[in-house]
PDB file of N, CA and C in Angstrom:
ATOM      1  N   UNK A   1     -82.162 -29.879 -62.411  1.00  0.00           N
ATOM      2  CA  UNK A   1     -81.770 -28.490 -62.553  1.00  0.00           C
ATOM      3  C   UNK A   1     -80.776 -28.390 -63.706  1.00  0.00           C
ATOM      4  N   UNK A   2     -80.784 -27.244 -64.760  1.00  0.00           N
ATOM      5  CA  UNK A   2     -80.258 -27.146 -65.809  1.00  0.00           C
ATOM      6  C   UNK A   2     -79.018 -26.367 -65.405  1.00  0.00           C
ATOM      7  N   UNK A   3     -77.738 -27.098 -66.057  1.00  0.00           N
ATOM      8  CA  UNK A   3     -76.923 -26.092 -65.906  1.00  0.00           C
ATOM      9  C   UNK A   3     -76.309 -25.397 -67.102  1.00  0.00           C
ATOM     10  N   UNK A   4     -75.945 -24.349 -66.905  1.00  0.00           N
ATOM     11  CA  UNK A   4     -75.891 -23.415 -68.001  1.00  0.00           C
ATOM     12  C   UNK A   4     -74.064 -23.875 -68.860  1.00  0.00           C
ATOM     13  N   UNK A   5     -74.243 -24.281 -70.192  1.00  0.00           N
ATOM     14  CA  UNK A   5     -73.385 -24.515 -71.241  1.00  0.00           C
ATOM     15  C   UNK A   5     -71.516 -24.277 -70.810  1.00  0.00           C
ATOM     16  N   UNK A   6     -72.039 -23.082 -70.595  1.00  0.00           N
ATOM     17  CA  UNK A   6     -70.954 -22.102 -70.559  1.00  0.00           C
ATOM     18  C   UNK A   6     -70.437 -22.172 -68.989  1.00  0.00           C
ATOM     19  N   UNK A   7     -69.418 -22.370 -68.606  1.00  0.00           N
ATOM     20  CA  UNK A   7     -68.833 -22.026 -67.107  1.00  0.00           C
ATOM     21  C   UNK A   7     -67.706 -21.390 -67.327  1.00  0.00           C
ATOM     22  N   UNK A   8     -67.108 -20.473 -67.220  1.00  0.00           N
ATOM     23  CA  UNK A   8     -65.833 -19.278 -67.556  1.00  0.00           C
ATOM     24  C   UNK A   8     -64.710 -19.777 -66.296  1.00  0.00           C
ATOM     25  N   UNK A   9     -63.756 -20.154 -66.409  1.00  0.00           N
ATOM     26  CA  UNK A   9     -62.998 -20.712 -65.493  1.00  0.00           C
ATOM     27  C   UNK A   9     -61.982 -19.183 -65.038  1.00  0.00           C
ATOM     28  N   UNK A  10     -62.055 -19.832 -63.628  1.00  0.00           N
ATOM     29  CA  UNK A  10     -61.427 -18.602 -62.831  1.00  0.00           C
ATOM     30  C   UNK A  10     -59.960 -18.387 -63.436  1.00  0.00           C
ATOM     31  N   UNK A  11     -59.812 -16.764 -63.433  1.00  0.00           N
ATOM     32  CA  UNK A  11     -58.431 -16.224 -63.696  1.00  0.00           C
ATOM     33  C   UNK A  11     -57.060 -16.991 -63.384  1.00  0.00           C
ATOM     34  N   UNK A  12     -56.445 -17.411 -64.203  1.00  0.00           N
ATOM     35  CA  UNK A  12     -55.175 -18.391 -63.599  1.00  0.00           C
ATOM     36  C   UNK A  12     -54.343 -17.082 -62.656  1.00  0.00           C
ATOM     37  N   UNK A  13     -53.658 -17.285 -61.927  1.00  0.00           N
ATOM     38  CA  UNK A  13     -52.859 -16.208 -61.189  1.00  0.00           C
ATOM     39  C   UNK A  13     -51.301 -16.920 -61.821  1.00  0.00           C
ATOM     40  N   UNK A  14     -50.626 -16.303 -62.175  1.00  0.00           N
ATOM     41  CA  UNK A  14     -49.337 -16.344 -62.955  1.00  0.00           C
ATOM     42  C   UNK A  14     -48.185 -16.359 -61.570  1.00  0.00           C
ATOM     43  N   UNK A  15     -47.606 -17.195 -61.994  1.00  0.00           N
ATOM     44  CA  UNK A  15     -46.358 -17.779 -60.975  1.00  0.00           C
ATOM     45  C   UNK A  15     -45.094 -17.038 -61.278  1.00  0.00           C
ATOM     46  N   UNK A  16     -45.020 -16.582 -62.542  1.00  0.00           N
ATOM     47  CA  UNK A  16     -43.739 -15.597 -62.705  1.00  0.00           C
ATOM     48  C   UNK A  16     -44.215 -14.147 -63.732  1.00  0.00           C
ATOM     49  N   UNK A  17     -44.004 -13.406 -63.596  1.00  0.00           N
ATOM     50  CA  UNK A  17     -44.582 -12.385 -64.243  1.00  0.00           C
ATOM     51  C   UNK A  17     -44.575 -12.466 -65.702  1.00  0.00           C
ATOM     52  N   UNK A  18     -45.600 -12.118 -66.434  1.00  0.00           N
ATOM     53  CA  UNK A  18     -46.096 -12.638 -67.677  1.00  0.00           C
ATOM     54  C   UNK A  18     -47.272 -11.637 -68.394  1.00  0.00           C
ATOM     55  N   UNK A  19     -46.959 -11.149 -69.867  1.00  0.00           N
ATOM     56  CA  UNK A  19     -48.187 -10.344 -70.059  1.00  0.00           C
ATOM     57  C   UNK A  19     -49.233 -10.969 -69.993  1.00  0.00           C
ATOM     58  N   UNK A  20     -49.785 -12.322 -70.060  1.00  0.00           N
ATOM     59  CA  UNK A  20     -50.758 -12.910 -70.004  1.00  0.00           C
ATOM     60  C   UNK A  20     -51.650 -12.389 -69.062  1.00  0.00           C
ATOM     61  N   UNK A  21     -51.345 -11.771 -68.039  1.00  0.00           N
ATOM     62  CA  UNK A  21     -52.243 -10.823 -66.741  1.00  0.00           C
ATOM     63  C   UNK A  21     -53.370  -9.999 -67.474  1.00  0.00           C
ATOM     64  N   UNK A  22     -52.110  -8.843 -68.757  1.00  0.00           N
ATOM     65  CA  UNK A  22     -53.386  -8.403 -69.218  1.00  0.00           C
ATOM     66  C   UNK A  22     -54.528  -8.850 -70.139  1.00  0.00           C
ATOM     67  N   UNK A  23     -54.789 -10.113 -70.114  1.00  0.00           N
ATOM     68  CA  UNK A  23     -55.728 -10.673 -70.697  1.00  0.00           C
ATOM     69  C   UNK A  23     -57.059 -10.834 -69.641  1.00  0.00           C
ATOM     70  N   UNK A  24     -56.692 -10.759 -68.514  1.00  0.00           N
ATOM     71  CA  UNK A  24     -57.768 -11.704 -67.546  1.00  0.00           C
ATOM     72  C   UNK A  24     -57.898 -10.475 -66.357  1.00  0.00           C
ATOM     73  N   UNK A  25     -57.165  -9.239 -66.138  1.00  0.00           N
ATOM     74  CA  UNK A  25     -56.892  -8.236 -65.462  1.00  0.00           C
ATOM     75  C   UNK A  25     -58.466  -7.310 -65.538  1.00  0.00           C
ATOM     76  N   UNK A  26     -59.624  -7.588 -64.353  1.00  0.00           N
ATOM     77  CA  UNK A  26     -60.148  -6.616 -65.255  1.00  0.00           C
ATOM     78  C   UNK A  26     -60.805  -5.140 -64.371  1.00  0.00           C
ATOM     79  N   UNK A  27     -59.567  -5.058 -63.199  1.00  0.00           N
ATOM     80  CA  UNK A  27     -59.426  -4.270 -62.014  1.00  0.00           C
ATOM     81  C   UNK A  27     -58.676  -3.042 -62.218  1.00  0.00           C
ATOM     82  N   UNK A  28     -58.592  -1.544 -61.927  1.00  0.00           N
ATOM     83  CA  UNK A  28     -57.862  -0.789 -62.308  1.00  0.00           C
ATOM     84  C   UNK A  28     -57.085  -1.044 -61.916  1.00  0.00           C
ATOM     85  N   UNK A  29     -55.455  -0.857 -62.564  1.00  0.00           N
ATOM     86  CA  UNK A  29     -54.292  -1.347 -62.406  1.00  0.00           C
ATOM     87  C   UNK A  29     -53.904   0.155 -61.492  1.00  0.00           C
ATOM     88  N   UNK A  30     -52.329  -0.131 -60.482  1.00  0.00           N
ATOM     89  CA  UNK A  30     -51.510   0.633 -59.897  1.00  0.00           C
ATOM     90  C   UNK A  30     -50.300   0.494 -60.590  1.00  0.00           C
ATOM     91  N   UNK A  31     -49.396   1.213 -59.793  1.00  0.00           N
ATOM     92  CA  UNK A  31     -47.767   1.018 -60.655  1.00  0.00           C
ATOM     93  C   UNK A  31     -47.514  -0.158 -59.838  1.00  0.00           C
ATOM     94  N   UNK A  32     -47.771  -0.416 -58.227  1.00  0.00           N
ATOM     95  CA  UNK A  32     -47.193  -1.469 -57.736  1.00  0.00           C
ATOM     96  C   UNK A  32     -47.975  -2.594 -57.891  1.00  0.00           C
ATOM     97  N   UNK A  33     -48.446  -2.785 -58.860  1.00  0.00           N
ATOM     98  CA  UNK A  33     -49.627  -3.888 -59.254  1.00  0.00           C
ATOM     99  C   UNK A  33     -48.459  -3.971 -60.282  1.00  0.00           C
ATOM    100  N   UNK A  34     -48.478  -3.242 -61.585  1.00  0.00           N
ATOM    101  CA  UNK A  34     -47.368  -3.923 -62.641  1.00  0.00           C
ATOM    102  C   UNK A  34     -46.003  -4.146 -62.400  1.00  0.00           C
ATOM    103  N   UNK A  35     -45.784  -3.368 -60.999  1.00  0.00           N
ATOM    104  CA  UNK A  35     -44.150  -4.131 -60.838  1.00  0.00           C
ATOM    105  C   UNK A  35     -44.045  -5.281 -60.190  1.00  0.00           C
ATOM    106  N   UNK A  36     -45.414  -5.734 -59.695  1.00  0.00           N
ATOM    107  CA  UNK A  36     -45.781  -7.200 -59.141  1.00  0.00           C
ATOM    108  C   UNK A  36     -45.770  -8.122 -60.223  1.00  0.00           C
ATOM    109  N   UNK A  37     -46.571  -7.311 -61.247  1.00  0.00           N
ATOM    110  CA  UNK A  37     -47.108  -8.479 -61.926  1.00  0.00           C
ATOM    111  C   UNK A  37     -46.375  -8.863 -63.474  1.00  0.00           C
ATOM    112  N   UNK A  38     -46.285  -7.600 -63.805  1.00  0.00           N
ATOM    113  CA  UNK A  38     -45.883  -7.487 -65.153  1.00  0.00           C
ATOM    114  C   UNK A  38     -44.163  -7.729 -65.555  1.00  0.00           C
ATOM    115  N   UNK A  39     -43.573  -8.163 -66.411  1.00  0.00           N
ATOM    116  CA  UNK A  39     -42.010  -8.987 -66.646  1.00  0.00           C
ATOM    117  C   UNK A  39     -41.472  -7.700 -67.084  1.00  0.00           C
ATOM    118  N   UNK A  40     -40.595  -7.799 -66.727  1.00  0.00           N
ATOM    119  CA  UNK A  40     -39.531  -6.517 -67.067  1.00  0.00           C
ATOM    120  C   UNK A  40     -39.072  -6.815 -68.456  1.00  0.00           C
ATOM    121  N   UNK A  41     -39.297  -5.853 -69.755  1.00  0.00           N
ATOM    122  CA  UNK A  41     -39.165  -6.312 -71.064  1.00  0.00           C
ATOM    123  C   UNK A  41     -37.671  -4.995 -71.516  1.00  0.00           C
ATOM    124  N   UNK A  42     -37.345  -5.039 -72.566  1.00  0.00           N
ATOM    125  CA  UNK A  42     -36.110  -4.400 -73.400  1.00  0.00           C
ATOM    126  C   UNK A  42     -37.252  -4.158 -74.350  1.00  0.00           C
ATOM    127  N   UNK A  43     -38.053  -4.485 -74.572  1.00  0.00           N
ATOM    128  CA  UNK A  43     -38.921  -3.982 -75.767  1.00  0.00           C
ATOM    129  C   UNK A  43     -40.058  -3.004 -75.287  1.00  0.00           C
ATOM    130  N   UNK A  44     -41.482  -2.996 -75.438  1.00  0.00           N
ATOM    131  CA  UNK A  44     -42.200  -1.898 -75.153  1.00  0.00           C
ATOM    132  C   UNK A  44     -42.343  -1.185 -73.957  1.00  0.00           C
ATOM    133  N   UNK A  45     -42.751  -0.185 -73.464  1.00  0.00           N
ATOM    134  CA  UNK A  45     -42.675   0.482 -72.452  1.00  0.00           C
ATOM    135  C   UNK A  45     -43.964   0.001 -72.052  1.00  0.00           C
ATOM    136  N   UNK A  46     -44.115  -0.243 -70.783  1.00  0.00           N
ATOM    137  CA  UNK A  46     -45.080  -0.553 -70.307  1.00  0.00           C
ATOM    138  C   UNK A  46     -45.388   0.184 -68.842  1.00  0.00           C
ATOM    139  N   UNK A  47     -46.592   0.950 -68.879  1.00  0.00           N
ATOM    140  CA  UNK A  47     -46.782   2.115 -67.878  1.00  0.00           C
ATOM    141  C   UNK A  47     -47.859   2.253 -67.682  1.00  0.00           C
ATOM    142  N   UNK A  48     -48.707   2.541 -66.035  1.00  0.00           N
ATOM    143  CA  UNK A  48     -49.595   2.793 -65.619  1.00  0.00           C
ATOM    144  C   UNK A  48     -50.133   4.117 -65.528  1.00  0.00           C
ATOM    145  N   UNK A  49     -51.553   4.407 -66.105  1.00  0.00           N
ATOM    146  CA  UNK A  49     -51.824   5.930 -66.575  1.00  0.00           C
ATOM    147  C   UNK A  49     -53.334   5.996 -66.129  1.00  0.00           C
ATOM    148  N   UNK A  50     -53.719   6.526 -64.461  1.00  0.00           N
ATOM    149  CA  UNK A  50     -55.092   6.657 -64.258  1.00  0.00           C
ATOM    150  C   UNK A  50     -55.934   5.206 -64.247  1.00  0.00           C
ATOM    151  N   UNK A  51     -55.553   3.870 -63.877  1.00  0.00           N
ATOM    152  CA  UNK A  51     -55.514   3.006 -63.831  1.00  0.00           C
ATOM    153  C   UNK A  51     -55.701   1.879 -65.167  1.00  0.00           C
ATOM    154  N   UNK A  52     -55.037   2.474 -65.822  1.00  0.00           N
ATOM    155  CA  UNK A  52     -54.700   1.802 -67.520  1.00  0.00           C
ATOM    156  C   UNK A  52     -53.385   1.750 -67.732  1.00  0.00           C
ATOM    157  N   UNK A  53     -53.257   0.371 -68.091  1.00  0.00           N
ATOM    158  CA  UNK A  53     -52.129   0.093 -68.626  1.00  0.00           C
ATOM    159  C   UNK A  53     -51.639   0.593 -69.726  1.00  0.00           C
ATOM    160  N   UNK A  54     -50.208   1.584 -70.387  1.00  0.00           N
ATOM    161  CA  UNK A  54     -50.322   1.957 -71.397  1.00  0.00           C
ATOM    162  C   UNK A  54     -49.091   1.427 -72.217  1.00  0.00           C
ATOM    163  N   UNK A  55     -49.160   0.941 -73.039  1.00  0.00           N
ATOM    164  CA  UNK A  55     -48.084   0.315 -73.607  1.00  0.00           C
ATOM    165  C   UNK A  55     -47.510   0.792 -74.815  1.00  0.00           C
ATOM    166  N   UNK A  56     -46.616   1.003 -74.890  1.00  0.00           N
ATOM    167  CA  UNK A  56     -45.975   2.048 -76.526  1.00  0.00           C
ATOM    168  C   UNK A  56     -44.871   1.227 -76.803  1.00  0.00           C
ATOM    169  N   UNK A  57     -44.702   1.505 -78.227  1.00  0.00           N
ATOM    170  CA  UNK A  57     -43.567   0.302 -78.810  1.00  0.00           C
ATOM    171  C   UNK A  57     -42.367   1.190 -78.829  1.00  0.00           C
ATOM    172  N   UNK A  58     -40.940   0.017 -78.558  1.00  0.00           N
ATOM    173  CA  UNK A  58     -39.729   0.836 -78.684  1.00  0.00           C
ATOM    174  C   UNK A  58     -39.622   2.025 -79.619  1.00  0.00           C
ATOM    175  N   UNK A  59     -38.978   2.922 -78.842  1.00  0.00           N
ATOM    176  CA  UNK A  59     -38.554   3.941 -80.111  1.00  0.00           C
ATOM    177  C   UNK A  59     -37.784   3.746 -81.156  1.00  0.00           C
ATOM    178  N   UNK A  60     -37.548   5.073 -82.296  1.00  0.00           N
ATOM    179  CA  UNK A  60     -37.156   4.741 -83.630  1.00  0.00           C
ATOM    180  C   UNK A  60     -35.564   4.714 -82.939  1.00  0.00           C
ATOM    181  N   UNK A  61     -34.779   5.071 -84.249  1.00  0.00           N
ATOM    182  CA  UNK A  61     -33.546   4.892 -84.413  1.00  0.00           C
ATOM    183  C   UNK A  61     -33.226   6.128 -83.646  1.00  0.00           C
ATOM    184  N   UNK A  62     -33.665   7.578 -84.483  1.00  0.00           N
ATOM    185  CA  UNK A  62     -33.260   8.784 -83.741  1.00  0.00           C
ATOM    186  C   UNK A  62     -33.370   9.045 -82.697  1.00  0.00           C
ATOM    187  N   UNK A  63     -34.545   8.578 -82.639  1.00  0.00           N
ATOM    188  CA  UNK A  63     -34.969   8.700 -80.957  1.00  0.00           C
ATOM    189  C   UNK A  63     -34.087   8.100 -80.109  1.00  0.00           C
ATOM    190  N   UNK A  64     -33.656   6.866 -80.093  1.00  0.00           N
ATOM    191  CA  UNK A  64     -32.789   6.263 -79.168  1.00  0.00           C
ATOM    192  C   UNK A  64     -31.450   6.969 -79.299  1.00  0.00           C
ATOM    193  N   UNK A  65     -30.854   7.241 -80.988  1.00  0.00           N
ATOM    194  CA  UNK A  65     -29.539   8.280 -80.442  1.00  0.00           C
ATOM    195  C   UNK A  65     -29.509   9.282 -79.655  1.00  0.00           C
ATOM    196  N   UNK A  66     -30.926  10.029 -79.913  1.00  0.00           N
ATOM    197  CA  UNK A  66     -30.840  11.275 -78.529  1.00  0.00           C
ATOM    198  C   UNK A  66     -30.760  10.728 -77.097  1.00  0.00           C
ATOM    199  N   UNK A  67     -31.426  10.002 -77.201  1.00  0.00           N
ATOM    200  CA  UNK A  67     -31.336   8.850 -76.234  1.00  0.00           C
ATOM    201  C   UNK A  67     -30.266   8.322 -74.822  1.00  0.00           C
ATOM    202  N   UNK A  68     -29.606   8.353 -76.080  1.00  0.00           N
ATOM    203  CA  UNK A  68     -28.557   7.555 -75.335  1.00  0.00           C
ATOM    204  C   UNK A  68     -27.830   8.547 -74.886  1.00  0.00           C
ATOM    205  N   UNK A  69     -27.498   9.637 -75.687  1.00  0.00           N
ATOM    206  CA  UNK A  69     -26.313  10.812 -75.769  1.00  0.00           C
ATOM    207  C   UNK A  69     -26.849  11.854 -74.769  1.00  0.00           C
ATOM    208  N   UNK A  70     -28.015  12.269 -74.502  1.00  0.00           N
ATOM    209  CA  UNK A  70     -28.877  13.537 -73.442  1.00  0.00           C
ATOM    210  C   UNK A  70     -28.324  12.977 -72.379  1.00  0.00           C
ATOM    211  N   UNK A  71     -28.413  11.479 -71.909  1.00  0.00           N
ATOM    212  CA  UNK A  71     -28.111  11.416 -70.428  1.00  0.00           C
ATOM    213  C   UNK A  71     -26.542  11.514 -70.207  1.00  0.00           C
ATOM    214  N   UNK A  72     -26.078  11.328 -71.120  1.00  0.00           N
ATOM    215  CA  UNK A  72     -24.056  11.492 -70.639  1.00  0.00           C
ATOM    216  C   UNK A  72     -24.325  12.669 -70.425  1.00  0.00           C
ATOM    217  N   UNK A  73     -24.222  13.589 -71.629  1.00  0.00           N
ATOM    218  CA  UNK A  73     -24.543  15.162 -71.347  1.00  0.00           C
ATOM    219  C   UNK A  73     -24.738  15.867 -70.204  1.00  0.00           C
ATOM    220  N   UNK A  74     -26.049  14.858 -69.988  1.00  0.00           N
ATOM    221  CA  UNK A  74     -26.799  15.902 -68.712  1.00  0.00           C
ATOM    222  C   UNK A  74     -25.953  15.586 -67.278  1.00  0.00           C
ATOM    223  N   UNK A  75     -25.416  14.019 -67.350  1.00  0.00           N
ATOM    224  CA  UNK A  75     -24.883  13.428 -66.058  1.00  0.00           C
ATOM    225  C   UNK A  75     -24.141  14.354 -66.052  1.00  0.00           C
ATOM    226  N   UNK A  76     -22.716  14.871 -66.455  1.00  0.00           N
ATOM    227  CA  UNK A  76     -22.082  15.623 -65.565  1.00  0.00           C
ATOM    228  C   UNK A  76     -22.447  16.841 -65.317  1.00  0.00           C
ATOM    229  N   UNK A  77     -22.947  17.459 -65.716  1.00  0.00           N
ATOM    230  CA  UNK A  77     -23.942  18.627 -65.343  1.00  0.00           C
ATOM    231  C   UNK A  77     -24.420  18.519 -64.323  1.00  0.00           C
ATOM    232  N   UNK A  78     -25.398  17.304 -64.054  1.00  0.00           N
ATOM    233  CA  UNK A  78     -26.182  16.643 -63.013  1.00  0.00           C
ATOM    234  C   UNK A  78     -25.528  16.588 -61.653  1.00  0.00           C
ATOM    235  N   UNK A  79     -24.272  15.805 -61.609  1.00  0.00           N
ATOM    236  CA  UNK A  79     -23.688  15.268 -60.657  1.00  0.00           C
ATOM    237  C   UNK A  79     -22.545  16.723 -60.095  1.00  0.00           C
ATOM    238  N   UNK A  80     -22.740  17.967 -61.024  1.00  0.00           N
ATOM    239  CA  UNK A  80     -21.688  18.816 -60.319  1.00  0.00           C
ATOM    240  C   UNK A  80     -22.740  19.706 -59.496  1.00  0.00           C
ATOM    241  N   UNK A  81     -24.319  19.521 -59.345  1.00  0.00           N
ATOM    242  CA  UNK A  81     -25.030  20.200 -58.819  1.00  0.00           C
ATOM    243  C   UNK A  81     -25.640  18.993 -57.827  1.00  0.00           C
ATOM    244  N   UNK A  82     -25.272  18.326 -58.017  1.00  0.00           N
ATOM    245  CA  UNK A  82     -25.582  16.892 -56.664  1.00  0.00           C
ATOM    246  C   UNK A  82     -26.870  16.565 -57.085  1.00  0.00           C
ATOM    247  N   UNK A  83     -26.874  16.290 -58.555  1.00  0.00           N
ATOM    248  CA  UNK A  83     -28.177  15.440 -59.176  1.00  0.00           C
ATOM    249  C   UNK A  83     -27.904  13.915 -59.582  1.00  0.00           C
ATOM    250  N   UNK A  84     -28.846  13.157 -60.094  1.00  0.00           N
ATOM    251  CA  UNK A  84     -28.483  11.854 -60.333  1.00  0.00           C
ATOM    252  C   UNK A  84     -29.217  11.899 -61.943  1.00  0.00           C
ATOM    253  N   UNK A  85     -28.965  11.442 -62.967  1.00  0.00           N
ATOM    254  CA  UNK A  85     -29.350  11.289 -64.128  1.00  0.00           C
ATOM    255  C   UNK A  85     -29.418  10.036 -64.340  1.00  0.00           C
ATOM    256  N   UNK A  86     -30.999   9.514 -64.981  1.00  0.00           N
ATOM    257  CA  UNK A  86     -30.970   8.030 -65.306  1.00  0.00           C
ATOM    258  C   UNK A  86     -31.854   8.070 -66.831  1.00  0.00           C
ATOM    259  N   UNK A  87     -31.310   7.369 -67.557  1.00  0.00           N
ATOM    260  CA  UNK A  87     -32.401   7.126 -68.119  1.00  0.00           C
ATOM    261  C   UNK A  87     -33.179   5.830 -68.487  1.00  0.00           C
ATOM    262  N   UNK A  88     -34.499   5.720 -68.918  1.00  0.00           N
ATOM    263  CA  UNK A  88     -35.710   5.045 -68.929  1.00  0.00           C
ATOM    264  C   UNK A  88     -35.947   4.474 -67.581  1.00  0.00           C
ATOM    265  N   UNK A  89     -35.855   4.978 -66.344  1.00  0.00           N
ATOM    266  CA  UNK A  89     -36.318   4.136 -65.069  1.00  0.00           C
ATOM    267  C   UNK A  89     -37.445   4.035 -65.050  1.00  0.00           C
ATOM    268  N   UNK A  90     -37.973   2.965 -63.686  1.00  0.00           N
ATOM    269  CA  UNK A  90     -39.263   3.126 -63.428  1.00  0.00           C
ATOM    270  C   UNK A  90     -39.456   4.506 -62.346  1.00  0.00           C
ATOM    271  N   UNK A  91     -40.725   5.191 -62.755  1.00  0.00           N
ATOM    272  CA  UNK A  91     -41.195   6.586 -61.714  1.00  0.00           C
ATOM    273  C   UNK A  91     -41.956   5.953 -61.637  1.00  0.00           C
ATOM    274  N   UNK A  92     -42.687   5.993 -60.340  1.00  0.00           N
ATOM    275  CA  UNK A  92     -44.069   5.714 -59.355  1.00  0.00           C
ATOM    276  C   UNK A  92     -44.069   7.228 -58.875  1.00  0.00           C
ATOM    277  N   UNK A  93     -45.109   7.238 -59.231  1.00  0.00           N
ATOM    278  CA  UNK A  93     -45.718   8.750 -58.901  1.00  0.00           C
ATOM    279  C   UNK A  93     -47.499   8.496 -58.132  1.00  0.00           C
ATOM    280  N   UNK A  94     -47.542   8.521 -57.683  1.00  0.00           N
ATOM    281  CA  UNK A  94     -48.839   7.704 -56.372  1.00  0.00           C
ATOM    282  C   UNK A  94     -49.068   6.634 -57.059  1.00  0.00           C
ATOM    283  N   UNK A  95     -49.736   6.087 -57.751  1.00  0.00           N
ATOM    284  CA  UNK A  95     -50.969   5.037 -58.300  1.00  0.00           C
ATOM    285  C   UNK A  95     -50.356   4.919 -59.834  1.00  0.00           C
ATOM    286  N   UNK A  96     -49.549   5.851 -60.266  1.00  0.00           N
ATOM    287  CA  UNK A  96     -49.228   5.804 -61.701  1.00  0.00           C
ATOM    288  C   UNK A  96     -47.500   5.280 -61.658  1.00  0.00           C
ATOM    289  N   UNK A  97     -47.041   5.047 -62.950  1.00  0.00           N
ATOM    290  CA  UNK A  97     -46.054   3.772 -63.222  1.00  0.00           C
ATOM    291  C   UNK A  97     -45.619   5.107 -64.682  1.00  0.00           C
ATOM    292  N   UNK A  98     -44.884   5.701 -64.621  1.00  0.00           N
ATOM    293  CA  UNK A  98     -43.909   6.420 -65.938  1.00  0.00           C
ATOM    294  C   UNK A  98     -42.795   5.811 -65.916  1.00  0.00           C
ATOM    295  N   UNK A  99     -42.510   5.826 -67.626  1.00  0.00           N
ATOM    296  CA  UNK A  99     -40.844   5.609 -67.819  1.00  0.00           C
ATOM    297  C   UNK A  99     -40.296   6.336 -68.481  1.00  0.00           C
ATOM    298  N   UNK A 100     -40.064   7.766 -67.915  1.00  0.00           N
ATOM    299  CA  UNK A 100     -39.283   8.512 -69.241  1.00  0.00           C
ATOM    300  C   UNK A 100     -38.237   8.249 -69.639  1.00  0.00           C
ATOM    301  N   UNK A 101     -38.347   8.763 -70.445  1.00  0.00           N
ATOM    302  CA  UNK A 101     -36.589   8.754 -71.387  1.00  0.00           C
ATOM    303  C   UNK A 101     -35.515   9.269 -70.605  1.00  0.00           C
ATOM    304  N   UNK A 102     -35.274  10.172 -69.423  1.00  0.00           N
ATOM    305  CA  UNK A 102     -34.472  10.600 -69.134  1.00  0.00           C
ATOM    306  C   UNK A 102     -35.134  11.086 -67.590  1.00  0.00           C
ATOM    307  N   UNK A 103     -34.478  10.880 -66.322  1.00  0.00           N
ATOM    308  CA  UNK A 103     -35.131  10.807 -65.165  1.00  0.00           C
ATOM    309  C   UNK A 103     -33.932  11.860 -64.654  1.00  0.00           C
ATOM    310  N   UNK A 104     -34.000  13.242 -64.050  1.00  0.00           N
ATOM    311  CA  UNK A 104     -32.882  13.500 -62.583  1.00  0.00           C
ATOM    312  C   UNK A 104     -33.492  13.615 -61.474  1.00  0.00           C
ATOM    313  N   UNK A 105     -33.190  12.921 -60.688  1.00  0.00           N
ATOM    314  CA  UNK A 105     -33.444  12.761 -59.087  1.00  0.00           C
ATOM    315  C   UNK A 105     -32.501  13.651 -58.226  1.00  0.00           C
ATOM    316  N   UNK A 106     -32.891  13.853 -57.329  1.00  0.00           N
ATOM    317  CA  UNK A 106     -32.077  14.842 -56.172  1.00  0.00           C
ATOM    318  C   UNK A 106     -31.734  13.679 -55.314  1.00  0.00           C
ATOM    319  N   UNK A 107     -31.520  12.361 -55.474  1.00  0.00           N
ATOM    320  CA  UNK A 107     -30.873  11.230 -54.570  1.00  0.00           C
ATOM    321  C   UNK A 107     -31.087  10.294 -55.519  1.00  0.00           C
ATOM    322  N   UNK A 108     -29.400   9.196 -55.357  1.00  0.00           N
ATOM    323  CA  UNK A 108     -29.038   8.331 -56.211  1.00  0.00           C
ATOM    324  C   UNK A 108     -30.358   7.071 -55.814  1.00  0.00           C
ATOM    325  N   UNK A 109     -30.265   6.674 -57.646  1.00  0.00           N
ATOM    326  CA  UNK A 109     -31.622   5.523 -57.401  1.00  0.00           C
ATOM    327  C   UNK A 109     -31.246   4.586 -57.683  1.00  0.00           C
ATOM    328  N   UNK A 110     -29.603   4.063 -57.345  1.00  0.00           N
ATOM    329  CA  UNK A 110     -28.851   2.823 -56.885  1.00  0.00           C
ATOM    330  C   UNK A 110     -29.886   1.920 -55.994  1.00  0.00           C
ATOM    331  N   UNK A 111     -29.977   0.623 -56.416  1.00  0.00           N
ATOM    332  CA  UNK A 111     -30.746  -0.367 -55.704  1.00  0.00           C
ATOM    333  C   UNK A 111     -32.006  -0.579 -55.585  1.00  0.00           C
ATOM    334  N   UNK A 112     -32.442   0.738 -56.451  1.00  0.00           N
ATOM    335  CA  UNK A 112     -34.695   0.628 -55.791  1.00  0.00           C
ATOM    336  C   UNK A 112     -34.646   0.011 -57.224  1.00  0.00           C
TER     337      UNK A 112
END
């Protein structure tokens, strides 16, 4: 019996989170699939959109000064109406994974 050349070796499963997933991933992704799987980076945003991973590169310069400066702003504003201001968290919103630039919650998101 002939066996065929080619044998495709099974998906390695990654021991510490690693983009290497999305190479071999070929299942629609969740948000709690990339907070399983995927490494928490300082560089691109990495977010689940309708079960696609969507990845966008850091912002520019300006962008990050607004950035940085909207959430002081908004915090005390925020916190005299019993809001919480964060910015770039993770949102899980059912099945999807956002990171906006600027998050207010109606309860502090200390610890999640």
């Amino acid at each position: 019996m002939a066996q065929a050349a080619f044998a495709p070796e099974p998906a390695p499963q990654p021991t510490e989170p690693s983009f290497d997933v999305l190479r071999w991933w070929d299942e629609p992704w969740t948000a709690q699939l990339a907070l399983d799987l995927l490494p928490e980076t300082n560089g691109p945003k990495v977010e689940v959109l309708s079960g696609s991973v969507v990845v966008t590169p850091h912002a520019g310069i300006d962008h990050q000064s607004v950035e940085r400066e909207l959430p002081c702003l908004l915090h005390r504003a925020a916190r005299r109406a019993g809001l919480w201001v964060y910015p770039e968290i993770n949102v899980v919103s059912g099945r999807d994974l956002f990171i906006p630039d600027v998050a207010v919650l109606r309860s502090s998101g200390g610890g999640r």
